[in-house]
N, C-alpha and C. Protein backbone atom coordinates (compact mmCIF):
# COMPACT_ATOMS: atom_id res chain seq x y z
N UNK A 1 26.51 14.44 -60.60
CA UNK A 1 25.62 14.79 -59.50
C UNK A 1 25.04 13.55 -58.84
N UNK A 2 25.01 12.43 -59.87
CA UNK A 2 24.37 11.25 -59.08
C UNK A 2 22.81 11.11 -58.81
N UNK A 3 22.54 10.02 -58.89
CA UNK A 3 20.59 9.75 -58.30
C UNK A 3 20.35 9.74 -57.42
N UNK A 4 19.64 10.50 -56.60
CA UNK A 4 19.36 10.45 -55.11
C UNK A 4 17.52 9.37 -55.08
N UNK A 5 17.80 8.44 -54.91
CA UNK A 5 16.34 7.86 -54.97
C UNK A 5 15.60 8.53 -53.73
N UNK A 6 16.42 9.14 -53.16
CA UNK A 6 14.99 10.06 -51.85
C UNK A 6 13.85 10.62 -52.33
N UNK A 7 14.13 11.08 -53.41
CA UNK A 7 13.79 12.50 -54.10
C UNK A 7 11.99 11.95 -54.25
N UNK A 8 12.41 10.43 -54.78
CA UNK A 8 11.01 9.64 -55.47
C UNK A 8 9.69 9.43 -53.54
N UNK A 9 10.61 9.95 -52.29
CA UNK A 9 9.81 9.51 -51.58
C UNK A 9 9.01 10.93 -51.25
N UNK A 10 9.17 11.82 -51.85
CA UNK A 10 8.31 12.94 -51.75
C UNK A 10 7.57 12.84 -52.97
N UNK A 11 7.27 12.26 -53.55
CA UNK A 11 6.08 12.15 -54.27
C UNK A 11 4.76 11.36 -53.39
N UNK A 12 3.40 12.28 -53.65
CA UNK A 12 2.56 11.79 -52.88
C UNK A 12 1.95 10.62 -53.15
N UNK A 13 2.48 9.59 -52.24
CA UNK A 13 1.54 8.33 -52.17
C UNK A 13 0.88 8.12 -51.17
N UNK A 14 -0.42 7.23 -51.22
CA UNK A 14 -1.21 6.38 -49.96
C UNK A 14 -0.44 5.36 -49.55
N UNK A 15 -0.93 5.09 -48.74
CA UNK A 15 -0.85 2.95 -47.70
C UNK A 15 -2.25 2.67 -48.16
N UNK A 16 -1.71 1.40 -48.71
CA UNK A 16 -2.94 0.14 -49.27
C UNK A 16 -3.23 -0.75 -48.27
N UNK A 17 -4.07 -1.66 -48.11
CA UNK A 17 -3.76 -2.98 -48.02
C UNK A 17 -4.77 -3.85 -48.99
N UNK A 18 -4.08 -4.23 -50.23
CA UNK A 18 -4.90 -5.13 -51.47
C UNK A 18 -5.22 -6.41 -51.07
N UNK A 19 -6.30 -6.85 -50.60
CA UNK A 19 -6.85 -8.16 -50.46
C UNK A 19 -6.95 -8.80 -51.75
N UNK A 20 -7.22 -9.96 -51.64
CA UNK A 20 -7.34 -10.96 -52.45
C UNK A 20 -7.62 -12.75 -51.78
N UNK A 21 -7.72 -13.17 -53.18
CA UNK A 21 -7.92 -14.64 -52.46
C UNK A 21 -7.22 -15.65 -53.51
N UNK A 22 -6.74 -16.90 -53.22
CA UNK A 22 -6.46 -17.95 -54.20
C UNK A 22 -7.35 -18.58 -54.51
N UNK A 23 -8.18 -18.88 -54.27
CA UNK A 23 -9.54 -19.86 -54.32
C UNK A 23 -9.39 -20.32 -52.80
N UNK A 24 -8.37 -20.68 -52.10
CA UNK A 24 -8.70 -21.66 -50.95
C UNK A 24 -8.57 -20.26 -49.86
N UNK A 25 -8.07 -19.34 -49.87
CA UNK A 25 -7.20 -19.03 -48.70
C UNK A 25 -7.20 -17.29 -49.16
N UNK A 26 -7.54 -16.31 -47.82
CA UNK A 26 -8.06 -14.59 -48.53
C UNK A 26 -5.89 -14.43 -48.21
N UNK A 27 -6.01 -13.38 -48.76
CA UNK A 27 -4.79 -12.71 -48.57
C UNK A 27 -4.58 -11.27 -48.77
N UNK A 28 -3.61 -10.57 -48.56
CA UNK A 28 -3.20 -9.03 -48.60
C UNK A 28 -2.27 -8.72 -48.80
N UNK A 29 -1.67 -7.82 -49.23
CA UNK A 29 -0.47 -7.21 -49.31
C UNK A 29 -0.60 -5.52 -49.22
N UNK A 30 0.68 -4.79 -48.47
CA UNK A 30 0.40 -3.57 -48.39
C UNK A 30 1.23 -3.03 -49.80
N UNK A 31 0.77 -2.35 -50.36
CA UNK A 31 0.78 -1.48 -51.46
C UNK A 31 1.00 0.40 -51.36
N UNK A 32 1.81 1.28 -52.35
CA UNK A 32 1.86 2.37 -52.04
C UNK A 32 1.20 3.10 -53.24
N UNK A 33 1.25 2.18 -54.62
CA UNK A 33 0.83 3.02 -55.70
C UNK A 33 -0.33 2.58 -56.34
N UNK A 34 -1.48 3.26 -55.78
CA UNK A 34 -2.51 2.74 -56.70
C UNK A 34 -3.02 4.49 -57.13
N UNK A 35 -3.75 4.59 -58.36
CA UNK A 35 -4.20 5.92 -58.90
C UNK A 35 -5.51 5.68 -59.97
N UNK A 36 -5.73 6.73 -59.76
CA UNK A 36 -7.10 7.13 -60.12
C UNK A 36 -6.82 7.25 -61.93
N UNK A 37 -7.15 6.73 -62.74
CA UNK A 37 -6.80 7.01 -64.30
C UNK A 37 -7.80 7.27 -65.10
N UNK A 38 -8.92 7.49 -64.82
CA UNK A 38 -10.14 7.85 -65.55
C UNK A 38 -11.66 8.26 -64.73
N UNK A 39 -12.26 8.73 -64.80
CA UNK A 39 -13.81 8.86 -64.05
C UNK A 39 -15.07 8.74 -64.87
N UNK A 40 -15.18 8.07 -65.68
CA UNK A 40 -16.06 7.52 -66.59
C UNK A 40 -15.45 6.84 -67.72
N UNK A 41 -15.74 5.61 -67.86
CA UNK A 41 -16.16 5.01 -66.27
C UNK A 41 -14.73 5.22 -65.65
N UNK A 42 -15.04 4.89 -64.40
CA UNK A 42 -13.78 4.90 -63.35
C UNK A 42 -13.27 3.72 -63.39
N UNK A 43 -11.93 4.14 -63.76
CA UNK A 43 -10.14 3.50 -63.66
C UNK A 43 -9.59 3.84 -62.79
N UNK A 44 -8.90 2.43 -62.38
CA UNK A 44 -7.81 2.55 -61.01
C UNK A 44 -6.56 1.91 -61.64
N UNK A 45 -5.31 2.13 -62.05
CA UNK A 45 -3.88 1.68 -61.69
C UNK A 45 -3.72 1.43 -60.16
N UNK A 46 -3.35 -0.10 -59.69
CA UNK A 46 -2.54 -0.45 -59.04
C UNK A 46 -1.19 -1.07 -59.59
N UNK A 47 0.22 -1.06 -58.70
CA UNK A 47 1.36 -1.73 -58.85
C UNK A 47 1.48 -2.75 -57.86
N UNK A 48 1.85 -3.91 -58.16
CA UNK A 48 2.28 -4.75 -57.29
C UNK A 48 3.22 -5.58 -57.77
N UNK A 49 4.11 -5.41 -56.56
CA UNK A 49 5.50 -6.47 -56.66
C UNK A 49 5.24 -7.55 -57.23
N UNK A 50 6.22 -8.12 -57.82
CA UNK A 50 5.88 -9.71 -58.14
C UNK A 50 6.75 -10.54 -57.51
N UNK A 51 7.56 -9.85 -55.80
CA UNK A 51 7.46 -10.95 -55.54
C UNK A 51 6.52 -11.21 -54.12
N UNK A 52 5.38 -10.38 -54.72
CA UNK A 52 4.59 -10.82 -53.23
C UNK A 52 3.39 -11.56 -53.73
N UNK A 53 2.89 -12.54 -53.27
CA UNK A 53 2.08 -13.97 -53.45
C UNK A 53 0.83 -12.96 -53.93
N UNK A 54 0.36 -11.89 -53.27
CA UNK A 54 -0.62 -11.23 -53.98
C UNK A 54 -0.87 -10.44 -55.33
N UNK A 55 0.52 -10.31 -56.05
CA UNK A 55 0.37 -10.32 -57.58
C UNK A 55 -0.12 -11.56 -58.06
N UNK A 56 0.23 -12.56 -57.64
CA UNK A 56 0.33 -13.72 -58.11
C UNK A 56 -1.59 -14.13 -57.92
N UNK A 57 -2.28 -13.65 -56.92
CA UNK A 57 -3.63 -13.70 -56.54
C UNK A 57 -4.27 -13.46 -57.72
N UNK A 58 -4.04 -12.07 -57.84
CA UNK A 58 -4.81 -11.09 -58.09
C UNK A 58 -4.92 -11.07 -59.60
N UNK A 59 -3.78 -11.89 -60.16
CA UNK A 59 -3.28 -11.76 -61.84
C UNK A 59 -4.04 -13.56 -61.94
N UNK A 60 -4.10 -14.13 -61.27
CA UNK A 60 -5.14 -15.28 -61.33
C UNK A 60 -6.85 -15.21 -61.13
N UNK A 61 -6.95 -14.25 -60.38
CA UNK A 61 -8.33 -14.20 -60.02
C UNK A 61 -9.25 -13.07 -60.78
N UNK A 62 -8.48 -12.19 -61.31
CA UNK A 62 -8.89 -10.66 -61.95
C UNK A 62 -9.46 -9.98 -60.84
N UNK A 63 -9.80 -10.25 -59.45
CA UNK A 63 -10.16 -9.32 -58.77
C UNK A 63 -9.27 -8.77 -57.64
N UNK A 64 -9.82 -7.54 -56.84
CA UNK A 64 -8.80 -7.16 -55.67
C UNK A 64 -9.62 -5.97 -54.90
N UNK A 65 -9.61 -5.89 -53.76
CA UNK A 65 -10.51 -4.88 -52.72
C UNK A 65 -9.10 -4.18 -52.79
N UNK A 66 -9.30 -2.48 -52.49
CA UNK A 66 -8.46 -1.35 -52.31
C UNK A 66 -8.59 -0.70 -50.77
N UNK A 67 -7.93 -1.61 -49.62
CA UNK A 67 -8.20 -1.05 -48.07
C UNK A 67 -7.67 0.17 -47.89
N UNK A 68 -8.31 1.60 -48.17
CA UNK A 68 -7.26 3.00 -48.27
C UNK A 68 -7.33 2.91 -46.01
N UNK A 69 -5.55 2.89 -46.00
CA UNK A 69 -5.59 3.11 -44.75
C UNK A 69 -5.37 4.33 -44.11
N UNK A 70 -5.60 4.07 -43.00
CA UNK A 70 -5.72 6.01 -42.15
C UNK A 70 -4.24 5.64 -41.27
N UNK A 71 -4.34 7.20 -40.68
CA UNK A 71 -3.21 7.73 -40.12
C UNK A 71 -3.18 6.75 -38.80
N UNK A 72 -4.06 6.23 -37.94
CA UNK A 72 -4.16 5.12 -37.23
C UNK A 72 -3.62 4.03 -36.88
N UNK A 73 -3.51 3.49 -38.31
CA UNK A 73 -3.02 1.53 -38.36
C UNK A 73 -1.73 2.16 -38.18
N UNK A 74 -1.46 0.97 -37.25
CA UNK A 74 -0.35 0.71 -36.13
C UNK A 74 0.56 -0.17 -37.22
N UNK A 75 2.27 0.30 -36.59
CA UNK A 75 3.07 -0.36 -37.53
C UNK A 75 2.89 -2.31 -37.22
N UNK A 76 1.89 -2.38 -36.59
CA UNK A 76 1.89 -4.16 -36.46
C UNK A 76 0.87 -4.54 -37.85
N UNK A 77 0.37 -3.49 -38.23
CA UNK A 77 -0.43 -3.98 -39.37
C UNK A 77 0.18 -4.09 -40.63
N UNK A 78 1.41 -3.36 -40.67
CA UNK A 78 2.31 -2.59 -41.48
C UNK A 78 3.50 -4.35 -41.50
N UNK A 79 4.02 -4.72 -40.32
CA UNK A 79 4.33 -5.95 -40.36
C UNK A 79 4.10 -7.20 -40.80
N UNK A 80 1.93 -7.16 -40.57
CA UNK A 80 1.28 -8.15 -41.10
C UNK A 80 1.36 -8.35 -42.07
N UNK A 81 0.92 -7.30 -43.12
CA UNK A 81 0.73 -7.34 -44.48
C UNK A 81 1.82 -7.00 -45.08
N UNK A 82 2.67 -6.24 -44.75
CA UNK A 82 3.95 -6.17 -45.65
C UNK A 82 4.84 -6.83 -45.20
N UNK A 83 5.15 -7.78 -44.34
CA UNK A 83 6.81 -8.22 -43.74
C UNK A 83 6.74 -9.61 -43.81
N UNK A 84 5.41 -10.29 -44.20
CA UNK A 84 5.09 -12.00 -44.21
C UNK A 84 4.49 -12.11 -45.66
N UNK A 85 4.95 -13.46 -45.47
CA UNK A 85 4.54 -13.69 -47.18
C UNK A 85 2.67 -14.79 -46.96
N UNK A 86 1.89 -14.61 -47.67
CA UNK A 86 0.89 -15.45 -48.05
C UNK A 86 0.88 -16.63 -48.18
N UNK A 87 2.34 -16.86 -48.97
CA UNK A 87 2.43 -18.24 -49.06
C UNK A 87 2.12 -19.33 -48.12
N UNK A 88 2.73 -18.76 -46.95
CA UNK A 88 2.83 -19.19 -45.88
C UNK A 88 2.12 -19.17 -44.42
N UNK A 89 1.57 -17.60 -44.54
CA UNK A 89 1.03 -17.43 -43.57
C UNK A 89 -0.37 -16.67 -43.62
N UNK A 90 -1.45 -17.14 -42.76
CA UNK A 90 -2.87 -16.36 -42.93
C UNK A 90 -2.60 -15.02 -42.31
N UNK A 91 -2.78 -14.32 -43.34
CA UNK A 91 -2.64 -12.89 -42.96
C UNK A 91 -3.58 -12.09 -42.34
N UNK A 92 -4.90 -12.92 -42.61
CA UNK A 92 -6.38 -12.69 -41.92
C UNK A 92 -6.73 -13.19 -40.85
N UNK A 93 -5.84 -13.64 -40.01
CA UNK A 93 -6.20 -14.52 -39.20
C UNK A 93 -5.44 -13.59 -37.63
N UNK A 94 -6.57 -13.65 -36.86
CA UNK A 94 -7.13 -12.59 -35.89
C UNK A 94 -7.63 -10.97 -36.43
N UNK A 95 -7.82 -10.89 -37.70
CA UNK A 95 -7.97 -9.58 -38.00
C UNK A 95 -9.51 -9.40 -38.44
N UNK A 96 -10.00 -8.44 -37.97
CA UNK A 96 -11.24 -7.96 -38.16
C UNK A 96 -11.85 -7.44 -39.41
N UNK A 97 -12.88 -8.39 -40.07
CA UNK A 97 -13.20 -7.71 -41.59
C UNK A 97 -14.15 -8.42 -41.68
N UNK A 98 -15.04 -8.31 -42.91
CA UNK A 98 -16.20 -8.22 -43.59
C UNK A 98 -15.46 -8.89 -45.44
N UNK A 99 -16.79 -8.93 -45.81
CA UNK A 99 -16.89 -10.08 -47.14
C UNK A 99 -17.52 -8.71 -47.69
N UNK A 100 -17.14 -8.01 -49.13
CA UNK A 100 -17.64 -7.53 -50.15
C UNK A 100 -18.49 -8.00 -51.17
N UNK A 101 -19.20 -7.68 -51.54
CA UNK A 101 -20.48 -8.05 -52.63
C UNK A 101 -19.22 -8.76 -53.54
N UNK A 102 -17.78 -8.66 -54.00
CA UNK A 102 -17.18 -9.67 -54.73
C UNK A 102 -16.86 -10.84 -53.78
N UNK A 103 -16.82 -10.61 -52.55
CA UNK A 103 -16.34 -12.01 -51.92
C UNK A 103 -14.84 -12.08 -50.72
N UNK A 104 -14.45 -10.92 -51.37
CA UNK A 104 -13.18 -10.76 -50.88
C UNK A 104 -13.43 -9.47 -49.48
N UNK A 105 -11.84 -10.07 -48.44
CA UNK A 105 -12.33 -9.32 -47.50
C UNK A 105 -12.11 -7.90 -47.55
N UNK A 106 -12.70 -7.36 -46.51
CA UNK A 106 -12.16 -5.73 -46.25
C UNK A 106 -12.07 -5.88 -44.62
N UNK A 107 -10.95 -4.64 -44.49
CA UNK A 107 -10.50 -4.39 -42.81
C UNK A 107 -11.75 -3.88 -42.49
N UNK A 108 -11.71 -4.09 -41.10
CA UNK A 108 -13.08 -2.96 -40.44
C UNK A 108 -12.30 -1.96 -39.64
N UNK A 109 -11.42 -2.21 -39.30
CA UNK A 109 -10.49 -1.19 -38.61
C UNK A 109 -9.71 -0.17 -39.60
N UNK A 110 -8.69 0.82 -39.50
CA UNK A 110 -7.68 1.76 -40.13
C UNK A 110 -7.94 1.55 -41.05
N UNK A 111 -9.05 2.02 -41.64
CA UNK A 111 -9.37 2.22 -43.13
C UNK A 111 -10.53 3.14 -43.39
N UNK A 112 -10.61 4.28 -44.44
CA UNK A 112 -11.62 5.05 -44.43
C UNK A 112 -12.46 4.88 -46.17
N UNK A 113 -11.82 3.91 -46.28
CA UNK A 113 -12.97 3.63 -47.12
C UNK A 113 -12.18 2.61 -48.22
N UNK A 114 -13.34 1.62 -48.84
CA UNK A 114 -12.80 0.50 -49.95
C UNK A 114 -12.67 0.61 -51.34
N UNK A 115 -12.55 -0.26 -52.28
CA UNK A 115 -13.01 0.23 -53.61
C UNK A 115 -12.48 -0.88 -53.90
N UNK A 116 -13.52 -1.86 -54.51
CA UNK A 116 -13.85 -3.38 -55.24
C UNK A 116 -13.27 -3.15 -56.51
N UNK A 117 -11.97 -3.98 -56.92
CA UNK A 117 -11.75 -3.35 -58.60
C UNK A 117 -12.02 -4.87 -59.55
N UNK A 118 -12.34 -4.57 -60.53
CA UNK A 118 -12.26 -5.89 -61.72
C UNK A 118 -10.88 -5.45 -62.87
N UNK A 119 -10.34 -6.68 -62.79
CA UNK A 119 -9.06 -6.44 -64.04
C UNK A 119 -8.93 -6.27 -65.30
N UNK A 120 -8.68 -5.39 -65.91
CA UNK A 120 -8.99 -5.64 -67.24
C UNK A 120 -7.75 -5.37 -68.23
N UNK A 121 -7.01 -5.55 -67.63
CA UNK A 121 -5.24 -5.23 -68.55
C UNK A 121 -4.33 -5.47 -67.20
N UNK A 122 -3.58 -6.32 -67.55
CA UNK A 122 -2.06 -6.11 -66.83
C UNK A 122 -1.12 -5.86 -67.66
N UNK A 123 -0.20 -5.01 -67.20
CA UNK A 123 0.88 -4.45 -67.96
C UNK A 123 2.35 -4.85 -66.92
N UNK A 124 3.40 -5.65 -67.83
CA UNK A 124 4.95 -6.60 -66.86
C UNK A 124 5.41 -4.71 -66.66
N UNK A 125 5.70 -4.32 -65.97
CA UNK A 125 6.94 -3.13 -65.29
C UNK A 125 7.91 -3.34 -64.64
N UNK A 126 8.81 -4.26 -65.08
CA UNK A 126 9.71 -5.14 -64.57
C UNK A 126 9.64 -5.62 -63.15
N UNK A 127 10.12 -5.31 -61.87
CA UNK A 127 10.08 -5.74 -61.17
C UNK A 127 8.79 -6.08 -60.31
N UNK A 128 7.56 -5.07 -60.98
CA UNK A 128 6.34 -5.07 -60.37
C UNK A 128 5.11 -5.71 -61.64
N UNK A 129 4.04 -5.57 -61.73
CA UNK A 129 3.34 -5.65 -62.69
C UNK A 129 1.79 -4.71 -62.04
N UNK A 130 1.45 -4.27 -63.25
CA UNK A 130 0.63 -2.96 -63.41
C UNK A 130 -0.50 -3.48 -63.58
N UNK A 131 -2.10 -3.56 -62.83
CA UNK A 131 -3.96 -3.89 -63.22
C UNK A 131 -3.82 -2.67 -63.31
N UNK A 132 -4.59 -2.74 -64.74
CA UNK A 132 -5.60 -1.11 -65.03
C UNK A 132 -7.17 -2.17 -64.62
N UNK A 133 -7.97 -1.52 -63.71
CA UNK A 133 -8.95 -2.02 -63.35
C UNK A 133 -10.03 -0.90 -62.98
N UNK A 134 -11.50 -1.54 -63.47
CA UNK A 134 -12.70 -0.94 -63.42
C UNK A 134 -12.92 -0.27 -62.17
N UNK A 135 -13.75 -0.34 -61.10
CA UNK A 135 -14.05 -0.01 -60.63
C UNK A 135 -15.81 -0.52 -60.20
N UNK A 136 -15.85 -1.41 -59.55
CA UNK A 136 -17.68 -2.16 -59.45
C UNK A 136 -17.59 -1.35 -57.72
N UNK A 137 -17.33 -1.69 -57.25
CA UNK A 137 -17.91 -0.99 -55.57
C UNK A 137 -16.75 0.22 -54.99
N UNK A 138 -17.44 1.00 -54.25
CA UNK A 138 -16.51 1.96 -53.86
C UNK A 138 -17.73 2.47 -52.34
N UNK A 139 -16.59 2.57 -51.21
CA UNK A 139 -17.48 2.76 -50.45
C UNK A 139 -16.75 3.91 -49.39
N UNK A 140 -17.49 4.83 -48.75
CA UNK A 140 -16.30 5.61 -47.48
C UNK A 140 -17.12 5.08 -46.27
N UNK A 141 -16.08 4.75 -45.48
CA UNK A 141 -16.40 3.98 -44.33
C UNK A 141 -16.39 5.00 -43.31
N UNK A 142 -15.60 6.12 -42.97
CA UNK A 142 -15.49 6.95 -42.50
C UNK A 142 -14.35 8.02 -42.61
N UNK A 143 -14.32 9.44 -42.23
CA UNK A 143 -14.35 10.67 -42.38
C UNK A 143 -12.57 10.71 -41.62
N UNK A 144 -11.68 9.74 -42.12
CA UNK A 144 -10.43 10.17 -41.33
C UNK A 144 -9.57 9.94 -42.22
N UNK A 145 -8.60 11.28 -41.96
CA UNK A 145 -7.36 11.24 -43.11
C UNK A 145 -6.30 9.73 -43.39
N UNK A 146 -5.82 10.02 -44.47
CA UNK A 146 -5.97 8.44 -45.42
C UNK A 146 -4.08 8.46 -44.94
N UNK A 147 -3.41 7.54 -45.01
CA UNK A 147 -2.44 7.77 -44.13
C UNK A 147 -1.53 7.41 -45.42
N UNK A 148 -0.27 8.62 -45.51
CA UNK A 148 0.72 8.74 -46.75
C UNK A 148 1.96 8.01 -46.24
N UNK A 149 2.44 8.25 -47.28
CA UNK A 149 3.80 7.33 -47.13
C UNK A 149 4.72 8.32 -46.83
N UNK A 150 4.57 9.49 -46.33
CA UNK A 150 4.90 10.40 -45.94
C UNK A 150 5.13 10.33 -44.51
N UNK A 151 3.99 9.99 -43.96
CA UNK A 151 3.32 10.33 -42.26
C UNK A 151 3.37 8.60 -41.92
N UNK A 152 3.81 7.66 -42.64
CA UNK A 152 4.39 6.72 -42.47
C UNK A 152 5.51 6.80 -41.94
N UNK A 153 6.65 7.09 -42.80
CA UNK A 153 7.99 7.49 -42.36
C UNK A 153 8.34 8.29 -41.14
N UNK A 154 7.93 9.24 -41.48
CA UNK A 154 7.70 10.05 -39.74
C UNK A 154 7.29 9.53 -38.83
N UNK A 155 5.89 8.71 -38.98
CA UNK A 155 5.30 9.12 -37.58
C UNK A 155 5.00 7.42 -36.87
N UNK A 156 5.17 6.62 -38.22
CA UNK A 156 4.41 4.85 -37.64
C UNK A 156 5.78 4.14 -37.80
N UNK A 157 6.34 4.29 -39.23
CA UNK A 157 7.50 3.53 -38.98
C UNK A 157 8.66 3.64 -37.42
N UNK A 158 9.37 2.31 -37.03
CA UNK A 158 9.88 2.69 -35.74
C UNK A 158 11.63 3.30 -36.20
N UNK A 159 11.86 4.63 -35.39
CA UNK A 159 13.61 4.58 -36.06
C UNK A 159 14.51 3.75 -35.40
N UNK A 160 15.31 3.96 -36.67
CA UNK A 160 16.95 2.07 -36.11
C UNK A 160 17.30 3.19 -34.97
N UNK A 161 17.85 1.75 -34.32
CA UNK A 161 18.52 1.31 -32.77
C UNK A 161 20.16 2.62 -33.19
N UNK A 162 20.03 3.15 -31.90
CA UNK A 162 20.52 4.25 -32.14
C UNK A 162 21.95 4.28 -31.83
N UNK A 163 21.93 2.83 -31.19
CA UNK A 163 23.59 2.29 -31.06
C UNK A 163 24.46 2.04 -32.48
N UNK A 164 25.63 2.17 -32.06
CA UNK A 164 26.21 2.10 -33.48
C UNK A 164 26.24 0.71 -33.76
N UNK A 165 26.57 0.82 -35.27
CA UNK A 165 26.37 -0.70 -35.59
C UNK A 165 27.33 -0.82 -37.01
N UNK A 166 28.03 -1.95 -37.35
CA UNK A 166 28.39 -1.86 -38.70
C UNK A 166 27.41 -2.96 -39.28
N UNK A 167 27.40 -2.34 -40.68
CA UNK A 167 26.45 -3.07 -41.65
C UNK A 167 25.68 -2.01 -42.08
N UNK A 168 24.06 -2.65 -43.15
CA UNK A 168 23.73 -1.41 -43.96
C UNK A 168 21.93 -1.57 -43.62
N UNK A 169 21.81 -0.71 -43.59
CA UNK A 169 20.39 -0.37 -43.37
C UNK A 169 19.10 -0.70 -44.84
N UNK A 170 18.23 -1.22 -44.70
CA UNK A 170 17.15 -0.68 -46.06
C UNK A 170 16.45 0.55 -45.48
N UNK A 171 16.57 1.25 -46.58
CA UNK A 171 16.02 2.83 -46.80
C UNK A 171 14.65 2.41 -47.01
N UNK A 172 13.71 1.13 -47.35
CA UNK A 172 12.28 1.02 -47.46
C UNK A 172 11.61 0.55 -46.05
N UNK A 173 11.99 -0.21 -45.38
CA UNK A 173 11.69 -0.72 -44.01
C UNK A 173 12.41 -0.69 -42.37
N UNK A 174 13.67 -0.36 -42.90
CA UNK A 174 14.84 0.30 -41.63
C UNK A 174 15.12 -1.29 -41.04
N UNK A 175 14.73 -2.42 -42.17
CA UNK A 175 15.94 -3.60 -41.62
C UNK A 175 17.47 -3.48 -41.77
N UNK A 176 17.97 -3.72 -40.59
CA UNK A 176 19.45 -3.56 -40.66
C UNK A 176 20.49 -5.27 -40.90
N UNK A 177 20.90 -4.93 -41.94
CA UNK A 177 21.80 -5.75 -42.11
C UNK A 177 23.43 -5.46 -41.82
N UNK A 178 23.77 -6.65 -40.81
CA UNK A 178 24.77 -6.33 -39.93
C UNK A 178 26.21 -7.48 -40.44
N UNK A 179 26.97 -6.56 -41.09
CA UNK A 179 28.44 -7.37 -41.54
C UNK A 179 28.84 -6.51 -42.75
N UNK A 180 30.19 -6.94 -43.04
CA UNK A 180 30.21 -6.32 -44.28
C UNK A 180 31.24 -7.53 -45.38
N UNK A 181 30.87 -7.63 -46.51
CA UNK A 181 30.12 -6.73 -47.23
C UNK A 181 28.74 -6.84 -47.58
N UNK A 182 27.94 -5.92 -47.86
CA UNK A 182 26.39 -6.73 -48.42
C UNK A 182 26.27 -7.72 -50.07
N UNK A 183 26.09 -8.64 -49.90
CA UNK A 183 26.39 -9.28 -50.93
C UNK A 183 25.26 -8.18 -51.87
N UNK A 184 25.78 -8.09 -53.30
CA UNK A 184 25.17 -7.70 -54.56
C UNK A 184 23.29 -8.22 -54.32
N UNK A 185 23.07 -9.51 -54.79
CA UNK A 185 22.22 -10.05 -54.44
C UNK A 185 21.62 -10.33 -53.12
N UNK A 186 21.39 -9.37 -52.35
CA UNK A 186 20.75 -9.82 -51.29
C UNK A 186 19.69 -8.87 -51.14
N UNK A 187 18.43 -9.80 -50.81
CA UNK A 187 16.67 -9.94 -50.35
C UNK A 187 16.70 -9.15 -49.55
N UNK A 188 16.00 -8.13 -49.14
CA UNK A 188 15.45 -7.53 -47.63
C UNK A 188 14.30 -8.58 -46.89
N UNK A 189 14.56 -9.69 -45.91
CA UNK A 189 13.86 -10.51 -45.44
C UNK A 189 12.60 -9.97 -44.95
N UNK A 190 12.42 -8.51 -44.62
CA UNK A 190 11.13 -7.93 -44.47
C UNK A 190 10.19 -7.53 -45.59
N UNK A 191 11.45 -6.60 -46.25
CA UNK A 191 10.05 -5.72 -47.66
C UNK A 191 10.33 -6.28 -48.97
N UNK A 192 11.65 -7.30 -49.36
CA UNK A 192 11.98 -7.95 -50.70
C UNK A 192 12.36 -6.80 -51.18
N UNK A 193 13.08 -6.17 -50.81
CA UNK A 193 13.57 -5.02 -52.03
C UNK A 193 15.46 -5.62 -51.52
N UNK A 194 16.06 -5.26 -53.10
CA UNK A 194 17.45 -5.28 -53.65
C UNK A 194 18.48 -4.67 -52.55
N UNK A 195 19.76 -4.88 -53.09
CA UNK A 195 20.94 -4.52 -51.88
C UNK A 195 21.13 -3.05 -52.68
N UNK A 196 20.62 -2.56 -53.64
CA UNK A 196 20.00 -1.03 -54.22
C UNK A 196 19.60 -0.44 -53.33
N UNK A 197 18.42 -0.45 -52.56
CA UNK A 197 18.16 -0.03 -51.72
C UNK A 197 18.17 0.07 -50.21
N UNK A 198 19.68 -0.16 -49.87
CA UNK A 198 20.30 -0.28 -48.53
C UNK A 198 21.43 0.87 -48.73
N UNK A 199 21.41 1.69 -47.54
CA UNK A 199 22.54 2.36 -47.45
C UNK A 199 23.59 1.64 -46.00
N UNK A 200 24.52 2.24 -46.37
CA UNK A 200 25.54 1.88 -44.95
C UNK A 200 25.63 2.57 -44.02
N UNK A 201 25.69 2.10 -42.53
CA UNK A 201 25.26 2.63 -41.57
C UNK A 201 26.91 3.04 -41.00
């Protein structure tokens, strides 16, 4: 019958955007799995890639702001934080936010509310790594639906160029890679996901 990895995109997730900082420099990354694991006290699971500079933050610093985004943020925000790396580039830079009682920023825009976490376990999940984290601030900023990875796909992500094309598509971001064959090893230059997750167009 075979694995259909679609199957995993109807499971209900949010859009993140996890701030953080290195000591010199704030940063973000957009995120899909963070969850609620306890309510006294309150536990949050987040996942984050390892290969985005903000595992690398966040597993140095023990802290991380939770930007829950709304149906709103425009796929340029979706670019910012997920399609550029930290390393390299200020991801905060023209973007509108505020400093949390930890220090770190929060959006003021497409977001309906924050939640300040402290680290207290990381767990390796191979390609990602897992904070089980406290919970010190939690705030609702306002009253608008929180935007899924659902109503992502539909409604913000843009659909591929409708001309034909040979080469293979990623099923996570709709970069098209154009030739054949796709090498085994090859990066999605936008979202870092595997030649696993490309189909052929």
């Amino acid at each position: 019958m075979g694995l259909d990895i679609k199957a995993l995109f109807n499971l209900g997730y949010g859009l993140y955007v996890v701030s953080s900082n290195d000591g010199n420099k704030d940063n973000g990354a957009i995120v899909n799995t963070v969850m609620q694991l306890t309510d006294s006290p309150a536990r949050v699971a987040v996942c984050i890639n390892k290969n985005n500079y903000t595992h690398d933050t966040v597993k140095n610093s023990g802290i991380m702001n939770i930007n829950v985004l709304t149906e709103s943020a425009p796929f340029s925000l979706f670019q910012n934080f997920g399609f550029k790396s930290g390393k390299t580039e200020d991801k905060f830079a023209g973007i509108e936010s505020f400093r949390s009682e930890n220090g770190l920023l929060v959006l003021t825009d497409y977001i309906n509310s924050f939640i300040s976490l402290k680290v207290e376990q990381y767990i390796d999940v191979s390609t990602h790594g897992m904070f089980i984290c406290t919970v010190e601030d939690a705030r609702t900023m306002y009253d608008t639906p929180t935007m899924t990875y659902s109503y992502y796909h539909k409604n913000v992500k843009p659909k591929p160029d409708d001309k034909p094309k040979k080469g293979y598509i990623c099923k996570m971001c709709g970069y098209v890679y154009e030739g054949e064959p796709l090498p085994d090893d090859f990066v999605c230059p936008l979202c870092k996901h595997g030649a696993s997750d490309f189909e052929k167009l």
